[in-house]
Protein backbone atom coordinates (compact mmCIF):
# COMPACT_ATOMS: atom_id res chain seq x y z
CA UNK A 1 105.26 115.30 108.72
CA UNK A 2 108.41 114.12 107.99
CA UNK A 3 111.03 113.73 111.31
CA UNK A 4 114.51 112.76 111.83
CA UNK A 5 114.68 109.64 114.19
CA UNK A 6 116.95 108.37 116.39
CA UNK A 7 116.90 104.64 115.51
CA UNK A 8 119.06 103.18 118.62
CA UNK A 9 116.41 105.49 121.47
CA UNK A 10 113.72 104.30 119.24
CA UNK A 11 114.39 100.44 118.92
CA UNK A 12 115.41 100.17 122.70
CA UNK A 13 111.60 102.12 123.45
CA UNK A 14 109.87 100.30 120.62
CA UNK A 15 108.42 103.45 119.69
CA UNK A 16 109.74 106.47 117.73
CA UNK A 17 111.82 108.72 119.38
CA UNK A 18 112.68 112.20 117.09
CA UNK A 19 116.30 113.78 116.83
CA UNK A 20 114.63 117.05 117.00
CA UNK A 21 111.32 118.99 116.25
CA UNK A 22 110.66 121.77 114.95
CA UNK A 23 108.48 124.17 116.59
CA UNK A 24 105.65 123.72 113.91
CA UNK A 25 106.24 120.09 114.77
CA UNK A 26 105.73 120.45 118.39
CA UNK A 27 103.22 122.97 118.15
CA UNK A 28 101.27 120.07 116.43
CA UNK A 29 101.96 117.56 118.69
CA UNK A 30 100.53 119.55 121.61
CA UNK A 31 97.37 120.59 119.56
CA UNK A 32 96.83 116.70 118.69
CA UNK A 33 97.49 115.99 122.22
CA UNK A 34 94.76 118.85 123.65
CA UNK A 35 92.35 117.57 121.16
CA UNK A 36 92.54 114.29 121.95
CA UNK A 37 92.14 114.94 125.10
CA UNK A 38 89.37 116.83 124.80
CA UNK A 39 87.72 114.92 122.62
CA UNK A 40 87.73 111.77 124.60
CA UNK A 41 86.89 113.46 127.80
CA UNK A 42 83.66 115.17 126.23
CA UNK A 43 82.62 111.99 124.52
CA UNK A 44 83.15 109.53 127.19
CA UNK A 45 82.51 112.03 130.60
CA UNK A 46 79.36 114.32 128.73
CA UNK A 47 77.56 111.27 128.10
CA UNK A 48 78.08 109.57 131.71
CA UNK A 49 75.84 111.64 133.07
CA UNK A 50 73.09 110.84 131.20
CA UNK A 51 73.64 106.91 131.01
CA UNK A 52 73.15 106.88 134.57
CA UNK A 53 70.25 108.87 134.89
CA UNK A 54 68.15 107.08 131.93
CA UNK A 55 69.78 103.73 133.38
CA UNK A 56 68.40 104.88 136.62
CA UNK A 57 65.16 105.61 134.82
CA UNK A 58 64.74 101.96 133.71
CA UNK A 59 65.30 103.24 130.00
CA UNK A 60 68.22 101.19 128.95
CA UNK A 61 67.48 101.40 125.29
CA UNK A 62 67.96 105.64 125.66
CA UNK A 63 71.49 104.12 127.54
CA UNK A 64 72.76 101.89 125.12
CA UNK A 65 72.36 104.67 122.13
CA UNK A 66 74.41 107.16 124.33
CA UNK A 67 76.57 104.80 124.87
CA UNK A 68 77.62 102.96 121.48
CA UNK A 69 77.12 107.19 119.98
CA UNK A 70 79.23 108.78 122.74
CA UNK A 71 81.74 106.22 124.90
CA UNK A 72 82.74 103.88 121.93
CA UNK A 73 83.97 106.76 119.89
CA UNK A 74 85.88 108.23 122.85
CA UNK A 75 87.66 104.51 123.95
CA UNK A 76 88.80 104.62 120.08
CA UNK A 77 90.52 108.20 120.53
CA UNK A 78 92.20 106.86 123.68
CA UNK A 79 93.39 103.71 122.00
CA UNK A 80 94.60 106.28 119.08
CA UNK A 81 96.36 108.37 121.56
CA UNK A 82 97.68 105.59 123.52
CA UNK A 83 99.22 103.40 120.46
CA UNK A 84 100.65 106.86 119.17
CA UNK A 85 104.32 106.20 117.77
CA UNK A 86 104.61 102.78 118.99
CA UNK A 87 106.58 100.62 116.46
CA UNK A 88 104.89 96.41 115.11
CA UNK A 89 107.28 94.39 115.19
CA UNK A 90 107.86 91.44 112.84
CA UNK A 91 110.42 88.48 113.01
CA UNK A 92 111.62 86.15 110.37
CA UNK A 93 113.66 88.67 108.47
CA UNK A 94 117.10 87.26 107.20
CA UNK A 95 119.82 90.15 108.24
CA UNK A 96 119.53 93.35 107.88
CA UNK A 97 121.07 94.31 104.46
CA UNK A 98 118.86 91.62 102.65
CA UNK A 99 115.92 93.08 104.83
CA UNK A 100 116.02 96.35 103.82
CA UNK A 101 116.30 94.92 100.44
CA UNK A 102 113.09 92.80 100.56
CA UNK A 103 111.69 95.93 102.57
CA UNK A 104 112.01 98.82 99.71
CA UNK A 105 111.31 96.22 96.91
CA UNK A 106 107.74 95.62 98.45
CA UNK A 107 107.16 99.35 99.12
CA UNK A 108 108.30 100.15 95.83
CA UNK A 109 105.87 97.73 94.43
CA UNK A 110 102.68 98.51 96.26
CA UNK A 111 103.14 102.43 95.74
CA UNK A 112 104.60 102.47 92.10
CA UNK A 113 107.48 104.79 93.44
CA UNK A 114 111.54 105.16 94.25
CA UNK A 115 110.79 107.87 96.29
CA UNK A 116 111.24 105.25 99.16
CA UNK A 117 114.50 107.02 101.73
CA UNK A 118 116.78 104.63 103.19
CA UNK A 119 119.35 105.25 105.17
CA UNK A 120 121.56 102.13 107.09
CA UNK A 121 118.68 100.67 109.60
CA UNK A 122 115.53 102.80 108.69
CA UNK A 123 113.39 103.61 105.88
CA UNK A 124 110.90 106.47 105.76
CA UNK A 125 108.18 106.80 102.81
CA UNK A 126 105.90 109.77 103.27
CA UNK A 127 103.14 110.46 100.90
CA UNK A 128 101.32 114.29 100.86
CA UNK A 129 98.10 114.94 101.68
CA UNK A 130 95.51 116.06 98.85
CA UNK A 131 91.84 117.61 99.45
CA UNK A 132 89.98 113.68 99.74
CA UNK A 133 93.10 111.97 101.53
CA UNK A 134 95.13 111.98 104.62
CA UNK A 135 99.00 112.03 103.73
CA UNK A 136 100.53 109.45 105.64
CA UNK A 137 104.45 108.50 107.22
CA UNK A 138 105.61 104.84 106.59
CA UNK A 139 109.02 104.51 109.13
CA UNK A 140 110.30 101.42 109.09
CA UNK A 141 113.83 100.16 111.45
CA UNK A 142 115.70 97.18 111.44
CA UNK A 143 117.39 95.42 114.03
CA UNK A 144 118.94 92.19 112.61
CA UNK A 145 116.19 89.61 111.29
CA UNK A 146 113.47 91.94 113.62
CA UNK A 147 111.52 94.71 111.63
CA UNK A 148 109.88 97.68 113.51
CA UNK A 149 107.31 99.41 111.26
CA UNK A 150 104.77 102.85 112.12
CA UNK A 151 102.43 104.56 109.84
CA UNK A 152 101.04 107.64 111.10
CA UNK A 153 98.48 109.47 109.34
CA UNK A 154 98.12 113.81 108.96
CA UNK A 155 95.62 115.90 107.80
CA UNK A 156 96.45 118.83 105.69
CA UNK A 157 98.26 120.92 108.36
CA UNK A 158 100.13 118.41 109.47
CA UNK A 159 98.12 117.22 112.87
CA UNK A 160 97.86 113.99 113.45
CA UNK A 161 94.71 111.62 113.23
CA UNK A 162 94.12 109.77 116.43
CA UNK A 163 91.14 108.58 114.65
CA UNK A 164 93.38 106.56 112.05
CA UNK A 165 95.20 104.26 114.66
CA UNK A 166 93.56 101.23 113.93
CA UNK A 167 93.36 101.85 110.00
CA UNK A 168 97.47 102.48 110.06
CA UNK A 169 97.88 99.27 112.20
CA UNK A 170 96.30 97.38 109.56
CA UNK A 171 98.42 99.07 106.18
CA UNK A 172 101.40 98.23 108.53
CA UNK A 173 100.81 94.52 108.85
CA UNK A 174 99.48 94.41 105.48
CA UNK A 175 103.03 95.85 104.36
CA UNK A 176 104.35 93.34 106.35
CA UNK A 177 102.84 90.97 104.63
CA UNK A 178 103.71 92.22 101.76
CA UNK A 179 107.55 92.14 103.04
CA UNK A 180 107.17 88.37 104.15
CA UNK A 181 105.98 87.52 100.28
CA UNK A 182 108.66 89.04 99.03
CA UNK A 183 111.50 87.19 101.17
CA UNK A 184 109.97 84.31 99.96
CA UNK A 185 111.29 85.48 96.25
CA UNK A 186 114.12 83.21 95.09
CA UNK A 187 117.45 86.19 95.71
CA UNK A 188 116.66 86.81 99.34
């Protein structure tokens, strides 16, 4: 889902604050929101119930399967939901300009595209969805030698996965990683 951002709201909340949505857009947000919600609430308070009465019981085996099968899934939604639109940040850039620079070489490089949008302090990437993948939204600001970086991940219609977080936390320090290497290339 591709937004406009406001890059000063967004770098002062270290998290990404839109211009303006849509009403498809917010329409989505609420349904990821509700789900979410209801998801974690039926897989972390359906469960409870039942880990106290077989803990009661003595059977703590019967406890510990409800427990990694029901509660860990719902503390990963709420650690999806909670990280939602909150910005890594990275230091040891150089300025800006010659950020950016380093910043659309390396995305250029790991996705074999120049369909990478830049625009002053912020670059967006945003790759579509097909029927085996999740399409995904790279936004990346800058803020003198500090980077802020997101990737959210959608599934066909456009809702967000909560169940991605900790996958899209990992591509973005792996693109940051990437970014670092290529500072180090002699022209930076």
């Amino acid at each position: 889902m591709r937004i406009q951002v406001n890059v000063k709201r967004s770098l002062e909340a270290k998290r990404i604050v839109p211009v303006k949505l849509s009403l498809s857009q917010k329409f989505n947000a609420a349904v990821y929101v509700f789900l979410g919600t209801i998801f974690s609430f039926v897989t972390i308070g359906f469960p409870a119930s039942f880990i106290l009465k077989f803990s009661r019981q003595g059977d703590l085996s019967a406890a510990l399967v409800l427990l990694l099968v029901f509660v860990a899934p719902g503390l990963y939604i709420i650690y999806g939901l909670v990280r939602d639109n909150k910005f890594i940040e990275a230091r040891g850039g150089v300025d800006t300009s010659r950020n950016v620079q380093a910043m659309v070489s390396a995305l250029k490089k790991r996705y074999q595209t120049n369909l990478v949008y830049e625009g002053g302090r912020m670059i967006s990437y945003y790759k579509r969805s097909t029927f085996w993948r999740f399409s995904f939204r790279i936004i990346i600001l800058f803020d003198l030698e500090r980077v802020y970086i997101n990737v959210s991940r959608f599934n066909q219609n456009d809702i967000k996965s909560f169940v991605h977080a900790p996958f899209s936390e990992r591509l973005a320090q792996s693109i940051l990683e990437d970014f670092q290497k290529e500072l180090r290339q002699p022209g930076y």
